[in-house]
Protein backbone atom coordinates (compact mmCIF):
# COMPACT_ATOMS: atom_id res chain seq x y z
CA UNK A 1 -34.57 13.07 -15.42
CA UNK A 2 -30.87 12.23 -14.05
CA UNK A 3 -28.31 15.04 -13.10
CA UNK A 4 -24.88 13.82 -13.23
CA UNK A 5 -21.68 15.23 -11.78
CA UNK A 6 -18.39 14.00 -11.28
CA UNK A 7 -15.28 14.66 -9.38
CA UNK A 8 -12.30 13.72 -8.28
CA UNK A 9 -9.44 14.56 -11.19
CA UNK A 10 -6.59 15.82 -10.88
CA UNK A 11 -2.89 14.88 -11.60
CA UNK A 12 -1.04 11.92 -11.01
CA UNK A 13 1.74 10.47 -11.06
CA UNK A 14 2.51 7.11 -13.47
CA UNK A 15 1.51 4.46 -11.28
CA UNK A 16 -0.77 6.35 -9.12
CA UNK A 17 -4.34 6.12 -8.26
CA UNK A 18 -7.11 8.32 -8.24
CA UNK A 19 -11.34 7.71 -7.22
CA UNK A 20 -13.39 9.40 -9.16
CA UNK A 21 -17.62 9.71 -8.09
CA UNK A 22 -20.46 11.29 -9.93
CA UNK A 23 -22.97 12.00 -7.67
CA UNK A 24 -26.81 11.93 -9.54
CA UNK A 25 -29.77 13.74 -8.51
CA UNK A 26 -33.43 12.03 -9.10
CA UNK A 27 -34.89 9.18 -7.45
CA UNK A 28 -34.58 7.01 -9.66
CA UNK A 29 -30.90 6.67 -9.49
CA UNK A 30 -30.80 3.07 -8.42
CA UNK A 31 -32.93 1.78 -11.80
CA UNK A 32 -30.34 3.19 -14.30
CA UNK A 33 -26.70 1.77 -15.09
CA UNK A 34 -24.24 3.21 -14.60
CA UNK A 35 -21.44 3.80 -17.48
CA UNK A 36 -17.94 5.71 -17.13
CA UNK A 37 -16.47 6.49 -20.18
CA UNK A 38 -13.40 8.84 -21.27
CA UNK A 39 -12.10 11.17 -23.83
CA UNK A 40 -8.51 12.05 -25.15
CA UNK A 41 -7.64 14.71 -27.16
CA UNK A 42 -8.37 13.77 -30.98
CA UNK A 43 -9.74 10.47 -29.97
CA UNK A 44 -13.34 9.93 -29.99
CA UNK A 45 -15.03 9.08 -26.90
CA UNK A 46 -14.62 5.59 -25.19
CA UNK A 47 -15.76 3.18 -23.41
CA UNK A 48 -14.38 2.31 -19.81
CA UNK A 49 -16.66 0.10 -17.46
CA UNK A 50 -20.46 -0.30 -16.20
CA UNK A 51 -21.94 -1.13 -13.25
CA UNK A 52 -26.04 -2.49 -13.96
CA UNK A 53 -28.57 -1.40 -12.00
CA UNK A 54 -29.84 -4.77 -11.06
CA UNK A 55 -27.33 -7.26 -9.79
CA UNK A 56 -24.31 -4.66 -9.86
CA UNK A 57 -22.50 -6.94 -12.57
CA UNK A 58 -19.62 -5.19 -13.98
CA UNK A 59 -17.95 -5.09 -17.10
CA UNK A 60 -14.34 -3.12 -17.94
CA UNK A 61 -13.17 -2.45 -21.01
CA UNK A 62 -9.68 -4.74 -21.65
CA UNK A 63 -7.43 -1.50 -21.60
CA UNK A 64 -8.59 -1.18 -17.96
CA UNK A 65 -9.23 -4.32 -16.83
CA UNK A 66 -7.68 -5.09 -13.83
CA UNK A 67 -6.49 -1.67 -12.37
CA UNK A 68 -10.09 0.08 -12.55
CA UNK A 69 -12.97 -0.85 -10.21
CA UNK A 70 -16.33 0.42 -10.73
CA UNK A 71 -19.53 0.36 -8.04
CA UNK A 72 -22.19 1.74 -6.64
CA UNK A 73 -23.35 3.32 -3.34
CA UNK A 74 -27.47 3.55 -5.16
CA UNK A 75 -28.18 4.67 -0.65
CA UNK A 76 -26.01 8.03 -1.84
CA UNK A 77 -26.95 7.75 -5.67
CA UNK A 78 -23.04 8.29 -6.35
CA UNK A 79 -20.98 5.39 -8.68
CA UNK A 80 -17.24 5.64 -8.46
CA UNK A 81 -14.05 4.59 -10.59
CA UNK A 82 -11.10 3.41 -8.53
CA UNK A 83 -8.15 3.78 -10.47
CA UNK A 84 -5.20 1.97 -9.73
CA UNK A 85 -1.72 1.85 -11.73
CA UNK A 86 -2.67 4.78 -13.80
CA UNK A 87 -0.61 5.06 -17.15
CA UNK A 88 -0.16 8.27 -19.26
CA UNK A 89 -2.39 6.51 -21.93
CA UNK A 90 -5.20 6.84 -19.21
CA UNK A 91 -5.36 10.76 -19.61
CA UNK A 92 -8.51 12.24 -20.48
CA UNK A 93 -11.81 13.28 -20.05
CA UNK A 94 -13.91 10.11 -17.95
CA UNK A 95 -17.89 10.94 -18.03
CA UNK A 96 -20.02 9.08 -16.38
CA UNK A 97 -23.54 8.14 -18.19
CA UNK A 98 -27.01 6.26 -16.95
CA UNK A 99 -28.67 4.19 -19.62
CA UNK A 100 -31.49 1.78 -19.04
CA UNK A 101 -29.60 -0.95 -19.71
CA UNK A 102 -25.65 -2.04 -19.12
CA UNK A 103 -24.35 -1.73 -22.78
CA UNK A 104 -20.75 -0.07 -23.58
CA UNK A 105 -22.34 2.09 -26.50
CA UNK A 106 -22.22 5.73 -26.00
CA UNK A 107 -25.50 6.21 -27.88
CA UNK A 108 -27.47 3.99 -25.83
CA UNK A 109 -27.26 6.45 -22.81
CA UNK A 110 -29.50 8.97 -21.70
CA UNK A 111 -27.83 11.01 -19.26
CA UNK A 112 -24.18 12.78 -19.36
CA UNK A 113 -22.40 14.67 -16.64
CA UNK A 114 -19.78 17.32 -17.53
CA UNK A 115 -16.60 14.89 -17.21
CA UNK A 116 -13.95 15.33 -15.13
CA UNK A 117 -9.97 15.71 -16.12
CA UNK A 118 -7.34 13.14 -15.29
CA UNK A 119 -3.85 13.73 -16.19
CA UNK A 120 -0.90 11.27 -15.69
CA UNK A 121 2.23 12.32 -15.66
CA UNK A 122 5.28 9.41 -17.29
């Protein structure tokens, strides 16, 4: 069993940054990958990045690419999202998720935290 919770949200500015970490309870933390997806309104839910739980290889998705960083800290079972040159079209809900295995499908993941909100402001 994995307990997930994230923070860091908040407001920004266009152009801004903001980390956000999600902190898991369990062991095991450090044999799971590690997903971040987000939300807008009306939208369904979407893939962002992953981080596996082997090597650390990443993988963003191409909206992102570039401006977000994901990794890992498995010593304090936390993963984080470094966002950099946020854009309004980056508002939403971001999750993180642990799955098995690195894969960008929602369905393939186990574990869910609560999601945290990010707005930008134009």
């Amino acid at each position: 069993q994995v307990h997930l919770v994230e923070s860091g949200g908040g407001l920004v500015q266009a152009g801004g940054s903001l980390r956000l970490s999600c902190a898991a309870s369990g062991r095991t933390f450090s044999s799971y990958s590690m997903g971040w997806f987000r939300q807008a309104p009306g939208k369904e839910r979407e893939f962002v990045a992953v981080i596996s739980w082997s090597f650390g290889s990443t993988y963003y998705a191409d909206s992102v690419k570039g401006r977000f960083t994901i990794s890992r800290d498995n010593a304090k079972n936390t993963v984080y999202l470094q966002m950099n040159s946020l854009k309004p079209e980056d508002t939403a809900i971001y999750y993180c998720a642990a799955a098995s295995v690195a894969t960008i499908r929602p369905h393939e993941y186990n574990y869910w935290g609560q999601g945290t909100q990010v707005t930008v402001s134009s």
